[in-house]
N, C-alpha and C. Protein backbone atom coordinates (compact mmCIF):
# COMPACT_ATOMS: atom_id res chain seq x y z
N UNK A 1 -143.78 -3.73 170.30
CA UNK A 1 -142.68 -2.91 169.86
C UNK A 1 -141.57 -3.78 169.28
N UNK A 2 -141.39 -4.84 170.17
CA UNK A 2 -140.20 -5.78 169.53
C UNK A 2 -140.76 -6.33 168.10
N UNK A 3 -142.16 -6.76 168.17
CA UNK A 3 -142.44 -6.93 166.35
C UNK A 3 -142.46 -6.18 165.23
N UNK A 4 -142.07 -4.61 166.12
CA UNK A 4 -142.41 -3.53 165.12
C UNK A 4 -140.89 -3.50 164.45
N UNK A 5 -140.30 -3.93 165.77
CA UNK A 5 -138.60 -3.31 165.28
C UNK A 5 -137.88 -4.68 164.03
N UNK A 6 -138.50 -5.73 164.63
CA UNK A 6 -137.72 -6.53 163.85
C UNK A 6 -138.36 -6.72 162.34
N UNK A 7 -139.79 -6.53 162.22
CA UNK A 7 -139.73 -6.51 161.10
C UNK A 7 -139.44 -4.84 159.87
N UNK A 8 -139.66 -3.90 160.72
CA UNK A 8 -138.49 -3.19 160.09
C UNK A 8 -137.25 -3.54 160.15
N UNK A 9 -136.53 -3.85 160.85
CA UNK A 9 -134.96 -3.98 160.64
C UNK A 9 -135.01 -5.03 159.06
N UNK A 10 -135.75 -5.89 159.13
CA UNK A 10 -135.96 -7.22 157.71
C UNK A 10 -136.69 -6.54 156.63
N UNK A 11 -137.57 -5.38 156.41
CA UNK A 11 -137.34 -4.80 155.68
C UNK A 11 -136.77 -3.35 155.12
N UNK A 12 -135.88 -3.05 155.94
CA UNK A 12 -134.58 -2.59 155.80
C UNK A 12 -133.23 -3.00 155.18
N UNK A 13 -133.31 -4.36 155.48
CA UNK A 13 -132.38 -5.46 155.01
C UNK A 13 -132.68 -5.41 153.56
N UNK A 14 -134.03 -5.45 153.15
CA UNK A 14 -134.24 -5.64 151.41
C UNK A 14 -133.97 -4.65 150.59
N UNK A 15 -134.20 -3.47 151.60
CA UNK A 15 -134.47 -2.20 150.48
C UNK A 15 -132.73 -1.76 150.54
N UNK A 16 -132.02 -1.77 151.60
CA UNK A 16 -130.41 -1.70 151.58
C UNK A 16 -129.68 -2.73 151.72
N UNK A 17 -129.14 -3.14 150.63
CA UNK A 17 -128.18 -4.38 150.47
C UNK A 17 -126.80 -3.97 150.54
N UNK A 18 -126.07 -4.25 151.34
CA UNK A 18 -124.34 -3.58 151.19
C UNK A 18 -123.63 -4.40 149.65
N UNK A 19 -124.20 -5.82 149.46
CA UNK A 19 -123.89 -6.21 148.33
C UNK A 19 -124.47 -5.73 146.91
N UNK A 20 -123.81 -5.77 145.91
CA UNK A 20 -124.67 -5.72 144.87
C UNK A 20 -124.57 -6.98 143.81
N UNK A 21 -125.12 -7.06 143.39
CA UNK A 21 -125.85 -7.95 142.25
C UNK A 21 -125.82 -7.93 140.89
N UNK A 22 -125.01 -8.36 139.69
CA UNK A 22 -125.18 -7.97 138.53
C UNK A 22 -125.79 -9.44 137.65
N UNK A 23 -126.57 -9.06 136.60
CA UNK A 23 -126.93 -10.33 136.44
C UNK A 23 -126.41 -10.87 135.00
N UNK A 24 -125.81 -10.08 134.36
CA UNK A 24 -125.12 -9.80 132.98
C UNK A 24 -124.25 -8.78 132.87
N UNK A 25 -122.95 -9.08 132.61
CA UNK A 25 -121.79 -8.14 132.59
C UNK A 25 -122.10 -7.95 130.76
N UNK A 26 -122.05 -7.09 130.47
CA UNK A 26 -122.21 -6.22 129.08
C UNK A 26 -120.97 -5.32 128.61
N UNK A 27 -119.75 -5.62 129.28
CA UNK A 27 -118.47 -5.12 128.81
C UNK A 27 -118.14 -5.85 127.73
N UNK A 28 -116.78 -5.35 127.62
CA UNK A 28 -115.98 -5.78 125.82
C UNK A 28 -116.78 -7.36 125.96
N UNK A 29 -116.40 -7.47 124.68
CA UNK A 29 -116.76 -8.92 124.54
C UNK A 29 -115.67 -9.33 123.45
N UNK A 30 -114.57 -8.63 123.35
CA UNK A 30 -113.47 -8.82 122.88
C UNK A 30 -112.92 -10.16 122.97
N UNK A 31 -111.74 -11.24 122.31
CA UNK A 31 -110.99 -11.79 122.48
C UNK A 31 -109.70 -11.63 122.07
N UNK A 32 -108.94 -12.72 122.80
CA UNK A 32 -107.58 -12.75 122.62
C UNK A 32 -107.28 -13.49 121.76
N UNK A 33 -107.85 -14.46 121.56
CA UNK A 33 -107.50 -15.96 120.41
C UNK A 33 -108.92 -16.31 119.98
N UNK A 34 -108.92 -17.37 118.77
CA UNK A 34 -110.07 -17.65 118.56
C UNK A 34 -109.40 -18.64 117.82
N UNK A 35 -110.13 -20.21 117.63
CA UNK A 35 -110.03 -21.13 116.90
C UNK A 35 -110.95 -21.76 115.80
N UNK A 36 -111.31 -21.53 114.77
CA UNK A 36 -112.39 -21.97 113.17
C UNK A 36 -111.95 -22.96 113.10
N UNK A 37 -113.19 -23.63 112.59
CA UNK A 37 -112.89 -24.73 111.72
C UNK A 37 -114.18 -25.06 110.79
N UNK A 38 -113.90 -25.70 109.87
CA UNK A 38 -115.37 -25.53 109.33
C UNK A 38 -114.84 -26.71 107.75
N UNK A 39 -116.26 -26.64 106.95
CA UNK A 39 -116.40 -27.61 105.82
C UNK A 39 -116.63 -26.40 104.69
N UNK A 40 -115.73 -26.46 103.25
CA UNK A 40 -115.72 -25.64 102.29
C UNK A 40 -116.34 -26.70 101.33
N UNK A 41 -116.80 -25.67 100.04
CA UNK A 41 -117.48 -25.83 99.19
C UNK A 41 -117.14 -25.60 97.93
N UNK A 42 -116.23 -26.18 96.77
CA UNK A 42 -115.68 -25.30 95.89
C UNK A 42 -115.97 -25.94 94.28
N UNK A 43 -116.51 -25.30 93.41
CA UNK A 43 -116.79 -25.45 92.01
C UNK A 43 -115.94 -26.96 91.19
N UNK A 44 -114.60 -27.31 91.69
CA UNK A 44 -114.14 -27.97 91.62
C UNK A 44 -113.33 -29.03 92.85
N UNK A 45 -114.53 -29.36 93.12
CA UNK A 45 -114.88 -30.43 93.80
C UNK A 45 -116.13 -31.23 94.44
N UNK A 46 -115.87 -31.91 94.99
CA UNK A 46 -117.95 -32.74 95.24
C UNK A 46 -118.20 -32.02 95.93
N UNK A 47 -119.31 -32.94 96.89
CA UNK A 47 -120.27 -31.94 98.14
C UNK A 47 -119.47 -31.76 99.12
N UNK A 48 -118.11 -32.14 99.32
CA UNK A 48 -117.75 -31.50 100.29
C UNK A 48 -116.57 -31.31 99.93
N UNK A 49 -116.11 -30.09 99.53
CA UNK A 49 -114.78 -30.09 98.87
C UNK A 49 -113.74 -30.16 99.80
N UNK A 50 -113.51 -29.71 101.05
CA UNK A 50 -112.42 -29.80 101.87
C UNK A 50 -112.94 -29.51 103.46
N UNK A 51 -111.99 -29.19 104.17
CA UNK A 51 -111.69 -28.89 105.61
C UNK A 51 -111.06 -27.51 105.67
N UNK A 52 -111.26 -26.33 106.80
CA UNK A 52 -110.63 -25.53 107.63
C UNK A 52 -110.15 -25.47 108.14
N UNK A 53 -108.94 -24.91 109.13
CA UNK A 53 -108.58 -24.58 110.16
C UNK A 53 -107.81 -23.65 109.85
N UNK A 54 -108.20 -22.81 111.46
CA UNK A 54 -107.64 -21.78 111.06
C UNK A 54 -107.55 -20.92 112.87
N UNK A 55 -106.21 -20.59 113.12
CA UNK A 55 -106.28 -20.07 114.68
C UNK A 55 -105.52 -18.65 114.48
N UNK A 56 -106.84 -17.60 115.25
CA UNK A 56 -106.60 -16.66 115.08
C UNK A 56 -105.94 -15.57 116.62
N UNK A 57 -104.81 -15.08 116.70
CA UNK A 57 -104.33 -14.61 117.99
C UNK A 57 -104.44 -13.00 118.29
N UNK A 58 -104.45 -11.97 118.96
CA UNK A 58 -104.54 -10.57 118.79
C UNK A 58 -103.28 -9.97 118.68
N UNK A 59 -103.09 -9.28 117.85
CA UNK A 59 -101.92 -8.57 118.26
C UNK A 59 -102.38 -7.25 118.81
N UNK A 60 -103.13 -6.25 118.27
CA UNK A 60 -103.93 -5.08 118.75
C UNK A 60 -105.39 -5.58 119.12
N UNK A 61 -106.35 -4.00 119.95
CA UNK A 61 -107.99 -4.27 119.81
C UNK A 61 -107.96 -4.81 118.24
N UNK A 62 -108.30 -4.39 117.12
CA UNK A 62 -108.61 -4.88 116.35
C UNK A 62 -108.06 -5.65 115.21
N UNK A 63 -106.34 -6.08 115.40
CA UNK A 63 -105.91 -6.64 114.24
C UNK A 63 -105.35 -7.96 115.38
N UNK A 64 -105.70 -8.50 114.35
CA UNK A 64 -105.03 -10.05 114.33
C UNK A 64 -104.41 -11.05 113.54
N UNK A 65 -103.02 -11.65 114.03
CA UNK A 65 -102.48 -12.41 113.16
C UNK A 65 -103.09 -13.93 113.14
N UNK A 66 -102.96 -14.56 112.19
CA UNK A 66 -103.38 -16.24 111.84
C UNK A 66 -102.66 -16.96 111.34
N UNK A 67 -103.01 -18.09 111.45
CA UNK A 67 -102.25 -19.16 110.84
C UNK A 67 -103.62 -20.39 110.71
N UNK A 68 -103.23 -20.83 108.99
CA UNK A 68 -104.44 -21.50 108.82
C UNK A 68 -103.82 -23.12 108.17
N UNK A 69 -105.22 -24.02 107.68
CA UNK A 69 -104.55 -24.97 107.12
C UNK A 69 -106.31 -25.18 106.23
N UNK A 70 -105.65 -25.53 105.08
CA UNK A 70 -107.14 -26.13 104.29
C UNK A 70 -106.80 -27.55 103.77
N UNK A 71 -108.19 -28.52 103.49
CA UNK A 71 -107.24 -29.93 102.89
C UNK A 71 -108.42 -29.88 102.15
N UNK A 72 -107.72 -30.35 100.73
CA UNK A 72 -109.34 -29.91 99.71
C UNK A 72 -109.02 -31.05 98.62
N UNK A 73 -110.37 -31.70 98.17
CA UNK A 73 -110.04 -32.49 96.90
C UNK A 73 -109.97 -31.56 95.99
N UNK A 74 -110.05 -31.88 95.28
CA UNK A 74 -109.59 -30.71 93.44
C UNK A 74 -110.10 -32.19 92.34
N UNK A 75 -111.34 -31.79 91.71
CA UNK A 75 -111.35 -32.93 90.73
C UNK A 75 -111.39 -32.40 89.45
N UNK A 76 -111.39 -33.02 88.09
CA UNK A 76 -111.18 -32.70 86.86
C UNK A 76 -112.52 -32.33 86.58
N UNK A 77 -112.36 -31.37 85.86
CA UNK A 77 -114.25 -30.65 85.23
C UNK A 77 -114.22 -31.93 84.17
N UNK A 78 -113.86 -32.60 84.05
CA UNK A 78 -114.63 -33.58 83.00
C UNK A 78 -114.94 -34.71 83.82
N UNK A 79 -114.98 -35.08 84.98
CA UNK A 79 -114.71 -36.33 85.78
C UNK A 79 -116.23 -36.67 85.44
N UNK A 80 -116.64 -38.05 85.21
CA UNK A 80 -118.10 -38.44 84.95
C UNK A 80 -118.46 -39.40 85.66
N UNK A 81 -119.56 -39.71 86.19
CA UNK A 81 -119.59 -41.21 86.79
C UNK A 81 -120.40 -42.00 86.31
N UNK A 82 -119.61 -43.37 86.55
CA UNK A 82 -120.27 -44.61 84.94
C UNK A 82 -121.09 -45.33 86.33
N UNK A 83 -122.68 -45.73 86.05
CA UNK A 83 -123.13 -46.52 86.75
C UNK A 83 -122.31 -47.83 86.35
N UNK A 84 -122.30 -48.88 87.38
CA UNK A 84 -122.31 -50.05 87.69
C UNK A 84 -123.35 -51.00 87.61
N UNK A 85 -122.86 -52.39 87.54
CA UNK A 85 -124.19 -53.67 87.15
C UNK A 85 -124.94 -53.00 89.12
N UNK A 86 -123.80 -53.21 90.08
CA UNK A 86 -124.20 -53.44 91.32
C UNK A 86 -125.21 -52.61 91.68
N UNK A 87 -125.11 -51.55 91.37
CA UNK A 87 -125.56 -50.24 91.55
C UNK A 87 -124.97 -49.11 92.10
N UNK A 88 -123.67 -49.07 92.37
CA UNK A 88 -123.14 -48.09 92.53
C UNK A 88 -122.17 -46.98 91.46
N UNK A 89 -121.20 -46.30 91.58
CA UNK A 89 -121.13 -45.54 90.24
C UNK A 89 -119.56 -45.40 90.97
N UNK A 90 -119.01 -45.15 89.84
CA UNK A 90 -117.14 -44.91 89.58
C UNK A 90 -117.29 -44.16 88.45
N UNK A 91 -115.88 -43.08 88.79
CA UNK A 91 -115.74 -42.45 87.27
C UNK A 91 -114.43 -43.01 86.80
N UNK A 92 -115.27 -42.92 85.49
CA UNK A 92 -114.58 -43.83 84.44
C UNK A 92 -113.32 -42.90 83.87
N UNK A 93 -111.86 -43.55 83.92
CA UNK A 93 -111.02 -42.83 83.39
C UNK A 93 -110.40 -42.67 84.48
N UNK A 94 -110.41 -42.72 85.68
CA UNK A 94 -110.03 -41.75 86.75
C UNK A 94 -108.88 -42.73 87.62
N UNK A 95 -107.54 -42.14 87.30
CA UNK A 95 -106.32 -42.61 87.84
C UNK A 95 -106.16 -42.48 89.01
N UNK A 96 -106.36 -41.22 89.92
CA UNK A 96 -105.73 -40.58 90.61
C UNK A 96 -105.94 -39.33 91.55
N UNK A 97 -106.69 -39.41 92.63
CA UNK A 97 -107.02 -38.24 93.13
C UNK A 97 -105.84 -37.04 93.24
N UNK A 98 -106.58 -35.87 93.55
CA UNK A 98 -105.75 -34.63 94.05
C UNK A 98 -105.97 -34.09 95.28
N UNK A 99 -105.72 -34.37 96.18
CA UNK A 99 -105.54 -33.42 97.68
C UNK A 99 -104.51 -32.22 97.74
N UNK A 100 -104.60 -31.15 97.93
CA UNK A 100 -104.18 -29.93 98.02
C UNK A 100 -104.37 -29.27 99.92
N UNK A 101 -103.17 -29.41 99.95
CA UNK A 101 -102.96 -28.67 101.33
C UNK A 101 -102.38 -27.65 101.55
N UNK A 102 -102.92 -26.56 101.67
CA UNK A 102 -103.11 -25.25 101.72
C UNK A 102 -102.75 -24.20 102.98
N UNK A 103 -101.56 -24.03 103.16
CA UNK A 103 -100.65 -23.65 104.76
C UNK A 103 -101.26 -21.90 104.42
N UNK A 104 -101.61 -21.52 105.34
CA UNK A 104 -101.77 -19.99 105.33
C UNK A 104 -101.19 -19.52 106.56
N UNK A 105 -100.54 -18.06 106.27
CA UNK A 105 -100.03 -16.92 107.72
C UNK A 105 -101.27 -15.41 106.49
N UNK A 106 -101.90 -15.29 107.61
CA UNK A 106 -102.46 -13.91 107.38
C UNK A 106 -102.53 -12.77 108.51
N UNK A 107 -103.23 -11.54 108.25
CA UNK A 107 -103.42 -11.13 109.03
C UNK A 107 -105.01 -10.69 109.09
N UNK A 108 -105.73 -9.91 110.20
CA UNK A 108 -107.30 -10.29 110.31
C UNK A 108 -107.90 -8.54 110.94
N UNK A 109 -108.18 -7.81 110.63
CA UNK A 109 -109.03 -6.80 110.86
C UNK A 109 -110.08 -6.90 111.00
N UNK A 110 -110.59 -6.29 112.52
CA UNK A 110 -112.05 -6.28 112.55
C UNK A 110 -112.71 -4.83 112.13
N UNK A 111 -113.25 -4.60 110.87
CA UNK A 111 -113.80 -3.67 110.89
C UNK A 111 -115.03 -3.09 111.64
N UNK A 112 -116.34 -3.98 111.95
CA UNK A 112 -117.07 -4.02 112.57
C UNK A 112 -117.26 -4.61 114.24
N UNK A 113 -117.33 -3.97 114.93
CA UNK A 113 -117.46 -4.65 116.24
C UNK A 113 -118.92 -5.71 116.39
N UNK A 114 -118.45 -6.32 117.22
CA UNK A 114 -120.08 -7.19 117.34
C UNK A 114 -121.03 -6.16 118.68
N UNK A 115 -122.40 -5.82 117.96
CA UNK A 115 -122.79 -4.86 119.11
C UNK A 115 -123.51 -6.30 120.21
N UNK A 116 -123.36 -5.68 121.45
CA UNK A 116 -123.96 -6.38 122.70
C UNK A 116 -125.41 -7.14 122.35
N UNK A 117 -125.21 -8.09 123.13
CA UNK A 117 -126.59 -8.51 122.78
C UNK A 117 -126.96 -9.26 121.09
N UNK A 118 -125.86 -8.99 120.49
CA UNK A 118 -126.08 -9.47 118.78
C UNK A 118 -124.95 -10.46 118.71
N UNK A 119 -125.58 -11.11 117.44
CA UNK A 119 -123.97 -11.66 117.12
C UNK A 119 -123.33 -11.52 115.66
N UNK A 120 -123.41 -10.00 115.08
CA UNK A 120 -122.72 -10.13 114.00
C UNK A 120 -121.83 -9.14 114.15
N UNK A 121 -120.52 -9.95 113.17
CA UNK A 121 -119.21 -8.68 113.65
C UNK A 121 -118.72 -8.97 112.24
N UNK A 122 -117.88 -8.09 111.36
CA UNK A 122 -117.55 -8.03 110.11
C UNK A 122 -115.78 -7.66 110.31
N UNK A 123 -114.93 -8.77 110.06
CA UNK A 123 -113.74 -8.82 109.36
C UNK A 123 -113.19 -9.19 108.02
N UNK A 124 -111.88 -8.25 108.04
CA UNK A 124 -111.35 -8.54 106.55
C UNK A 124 -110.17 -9.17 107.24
N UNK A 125 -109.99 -10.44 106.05
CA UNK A 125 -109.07 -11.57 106.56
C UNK A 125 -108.04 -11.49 104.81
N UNK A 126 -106.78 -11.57 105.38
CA UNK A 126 -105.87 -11.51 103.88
C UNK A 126 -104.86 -12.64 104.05
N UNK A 127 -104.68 -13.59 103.35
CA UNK A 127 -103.40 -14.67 103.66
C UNK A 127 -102.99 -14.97 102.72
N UNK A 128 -101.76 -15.79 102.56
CA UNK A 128 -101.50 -16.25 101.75
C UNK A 128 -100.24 -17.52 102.20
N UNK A 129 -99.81 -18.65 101.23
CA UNK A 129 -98.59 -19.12 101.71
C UNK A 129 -99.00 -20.49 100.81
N UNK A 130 -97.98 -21.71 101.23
CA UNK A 130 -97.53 -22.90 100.46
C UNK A 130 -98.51 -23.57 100.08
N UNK A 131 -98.65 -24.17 98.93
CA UNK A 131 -100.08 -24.78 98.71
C UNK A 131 -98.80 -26.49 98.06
N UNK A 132 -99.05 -27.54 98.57
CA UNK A 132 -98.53 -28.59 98.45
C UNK A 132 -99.62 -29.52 97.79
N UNK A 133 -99.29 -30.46 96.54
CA UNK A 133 -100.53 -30.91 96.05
C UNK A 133 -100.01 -33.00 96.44
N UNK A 134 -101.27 -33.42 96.51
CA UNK A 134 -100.90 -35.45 96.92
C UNK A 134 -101.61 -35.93 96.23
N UNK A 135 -100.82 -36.49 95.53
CA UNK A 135 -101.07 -37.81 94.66
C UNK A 135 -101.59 -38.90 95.35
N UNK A 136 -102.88 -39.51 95.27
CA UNK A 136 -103.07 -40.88 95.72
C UNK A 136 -103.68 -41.57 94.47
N UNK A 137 -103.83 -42.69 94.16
CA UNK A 137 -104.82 -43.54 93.60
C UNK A 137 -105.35 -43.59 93.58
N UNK A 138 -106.54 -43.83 92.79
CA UNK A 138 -108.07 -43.81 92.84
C UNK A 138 -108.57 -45.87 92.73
N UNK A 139 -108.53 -45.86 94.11
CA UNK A 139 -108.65 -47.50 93.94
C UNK A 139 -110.34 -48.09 93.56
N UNK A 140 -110.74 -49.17 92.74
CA UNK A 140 -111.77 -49.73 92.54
C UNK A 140 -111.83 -50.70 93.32
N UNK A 141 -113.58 -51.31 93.22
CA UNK A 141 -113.72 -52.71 93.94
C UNK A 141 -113.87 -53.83 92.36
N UNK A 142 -113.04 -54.83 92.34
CA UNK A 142 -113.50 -55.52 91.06
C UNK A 142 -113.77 -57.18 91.62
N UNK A 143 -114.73 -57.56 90.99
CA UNK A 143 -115.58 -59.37 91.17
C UNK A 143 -114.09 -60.01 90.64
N UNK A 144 -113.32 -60.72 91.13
CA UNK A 144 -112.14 -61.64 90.58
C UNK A 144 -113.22 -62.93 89.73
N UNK A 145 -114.36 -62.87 90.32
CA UNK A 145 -114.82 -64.11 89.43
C UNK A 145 -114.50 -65.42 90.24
N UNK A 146 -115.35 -66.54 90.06
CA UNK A 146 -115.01 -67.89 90.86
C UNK A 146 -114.68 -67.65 91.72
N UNK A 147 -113.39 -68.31 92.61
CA UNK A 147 -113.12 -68.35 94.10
C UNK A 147 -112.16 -66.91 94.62
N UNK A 148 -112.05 -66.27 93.46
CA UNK A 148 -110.93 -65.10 93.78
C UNK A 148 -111.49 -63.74 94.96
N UNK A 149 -113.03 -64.28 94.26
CA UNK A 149 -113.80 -63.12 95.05
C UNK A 149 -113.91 -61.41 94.88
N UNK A 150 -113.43 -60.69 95.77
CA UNK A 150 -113.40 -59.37 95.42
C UNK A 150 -112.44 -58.27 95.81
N UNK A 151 -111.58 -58.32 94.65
CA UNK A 151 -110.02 -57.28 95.14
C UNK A 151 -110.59 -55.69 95.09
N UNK A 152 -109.37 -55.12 95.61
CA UNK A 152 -109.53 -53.53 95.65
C UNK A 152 -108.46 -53.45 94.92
N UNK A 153 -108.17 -52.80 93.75
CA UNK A 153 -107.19 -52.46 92.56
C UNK A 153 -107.22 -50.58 92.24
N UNK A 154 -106.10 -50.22 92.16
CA UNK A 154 -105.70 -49.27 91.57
C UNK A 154 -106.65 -48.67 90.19
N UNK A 155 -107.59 -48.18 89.80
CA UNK A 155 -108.35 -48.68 88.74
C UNK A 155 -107.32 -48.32 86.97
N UNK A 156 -107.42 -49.29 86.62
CA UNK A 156 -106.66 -49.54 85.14
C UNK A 156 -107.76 -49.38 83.64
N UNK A 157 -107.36 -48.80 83.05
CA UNK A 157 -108.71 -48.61 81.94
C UNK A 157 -108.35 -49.88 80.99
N UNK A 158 -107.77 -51.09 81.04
CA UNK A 158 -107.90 -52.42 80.46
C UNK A 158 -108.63 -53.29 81.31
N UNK A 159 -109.08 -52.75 82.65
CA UNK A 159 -109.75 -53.65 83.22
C UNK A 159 -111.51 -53.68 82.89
N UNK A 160 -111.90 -54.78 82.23
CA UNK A 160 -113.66 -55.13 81.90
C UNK A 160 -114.17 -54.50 82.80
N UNK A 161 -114.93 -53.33 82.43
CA UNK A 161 -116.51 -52.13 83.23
C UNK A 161 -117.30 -53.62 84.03
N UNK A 162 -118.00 -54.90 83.41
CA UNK A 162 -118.25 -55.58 83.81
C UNK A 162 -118.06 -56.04 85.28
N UNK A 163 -116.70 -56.17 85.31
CA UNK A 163 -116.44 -56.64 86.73
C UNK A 163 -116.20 -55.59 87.66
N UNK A 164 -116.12 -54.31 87.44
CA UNK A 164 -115.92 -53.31 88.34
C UNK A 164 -117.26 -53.32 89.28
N UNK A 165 -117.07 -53.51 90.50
CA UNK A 165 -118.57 -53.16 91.60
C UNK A 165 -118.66 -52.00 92.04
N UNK A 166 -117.36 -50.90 92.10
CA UNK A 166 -117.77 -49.49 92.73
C UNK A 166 -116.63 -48.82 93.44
N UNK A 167 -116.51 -47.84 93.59
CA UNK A 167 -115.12 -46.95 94.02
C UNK A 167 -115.08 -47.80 95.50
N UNK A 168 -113.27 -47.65 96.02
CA UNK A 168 -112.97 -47.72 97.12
C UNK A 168 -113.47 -46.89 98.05
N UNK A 169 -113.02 -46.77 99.15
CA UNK A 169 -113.18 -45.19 100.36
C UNK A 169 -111.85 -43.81 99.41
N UNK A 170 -111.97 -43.27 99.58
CA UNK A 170 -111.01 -41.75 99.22
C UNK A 170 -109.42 -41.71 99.43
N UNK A 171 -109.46 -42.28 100.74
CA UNK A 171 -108.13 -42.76 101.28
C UNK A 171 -107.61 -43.45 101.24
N UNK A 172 -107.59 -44.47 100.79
CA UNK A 172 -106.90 -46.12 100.44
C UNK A 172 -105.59 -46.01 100.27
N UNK A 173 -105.38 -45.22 99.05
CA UNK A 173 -103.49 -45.16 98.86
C UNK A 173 -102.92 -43.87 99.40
N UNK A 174 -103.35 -43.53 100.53
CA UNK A 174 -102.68 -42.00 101.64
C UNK A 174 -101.34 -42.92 102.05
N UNK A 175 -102.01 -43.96 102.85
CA UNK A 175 -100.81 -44.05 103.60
C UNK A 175 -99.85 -44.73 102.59
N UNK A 176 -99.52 -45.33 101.99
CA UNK A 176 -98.75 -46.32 100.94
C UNK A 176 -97.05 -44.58 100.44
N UNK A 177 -97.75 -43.49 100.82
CA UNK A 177 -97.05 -41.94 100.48
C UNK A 177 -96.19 -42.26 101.64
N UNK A 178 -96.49 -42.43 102.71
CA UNK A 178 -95.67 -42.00 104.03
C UNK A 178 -94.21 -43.01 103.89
């Protein structure tokens, strides 16, 4: 009798749990804030034309205000690039990059909710605001020849194609602005 009772009482225990158990909560899946960032792509510029950011806060369920930032090269539709003896390539002509920094305040509607279990949700995003443009230099690598070796120069169109070996890094004359 005592084996009868205790193992009913243990399966009693399984079939009534005073606790319960959830194993996936499937409510809103709403937020309050959200932070982007990402790599753009634009007709006028190389393979990677710029940077994102962009932080988005709620004001209602579905509208939200933002504040963004973009940093983008901008190059000339004629920009060409001249191979080199070395083997690398510079475009020829080219004074002076353009960086464009791009301040945005918008606001963000979700028209579509994201359904459970999925992950696509459809907003309309509208901004606008200061677009500031930076001048840097477009520096070369050039052979000084004999013991001079190899400077990084501003590139000058009197300087001999010959001795040019190949573009600097992008950034060279950023800081020289500050």
């Amino acid at each position: 009798m005592r084996k009868f009772l205790l193992s009913f009482l243990t399966l009693l225990s399984f079939i009534y749990c005073p606790t319960s158990s959830v194993a996936q909560d499937l409510e809103d899946d709403g937020y309050n804030s959200q932070f982007v960032w990402g790599i753009n792509k634009a007709t006028n510029s190389g393979l990677i034309g710029g940077f994102v950011f962009r932080y988005s806060k709620a004001l209602t369920e579905n509208v939200y205000h933002s504040f963004g930032l973009e940093v983008v090269n901008i190059k000339h539709p004629k920009e060409r690039r001249q191979q080199t003896l070395s083997g690398s390539a510079f475009i020829l002509g080219k004074s002076n990059y353009l960086y464009d920094f791009r301040f945005q305040y918008g606001r963000e509607w979700r028209l579509f909710r994201k359904a459970p279990q999925q992950g696509v949700q459809i907003n309309f995003l509208a901004s606008g605001g200061p677009s500031i443009g930076v001048v840097t230099p477009y520096y070369v690598e050039v052979s000084g020849g004999g013991d001079q070796g190899q400077r990084r120069i501003p590139y000058d169109p009197t300087v001999d194609l010959a001795t040019i070996m190949g573009p600097e890094v992008c950034f060279r004359g950023f800081p020289n602005l500050l």
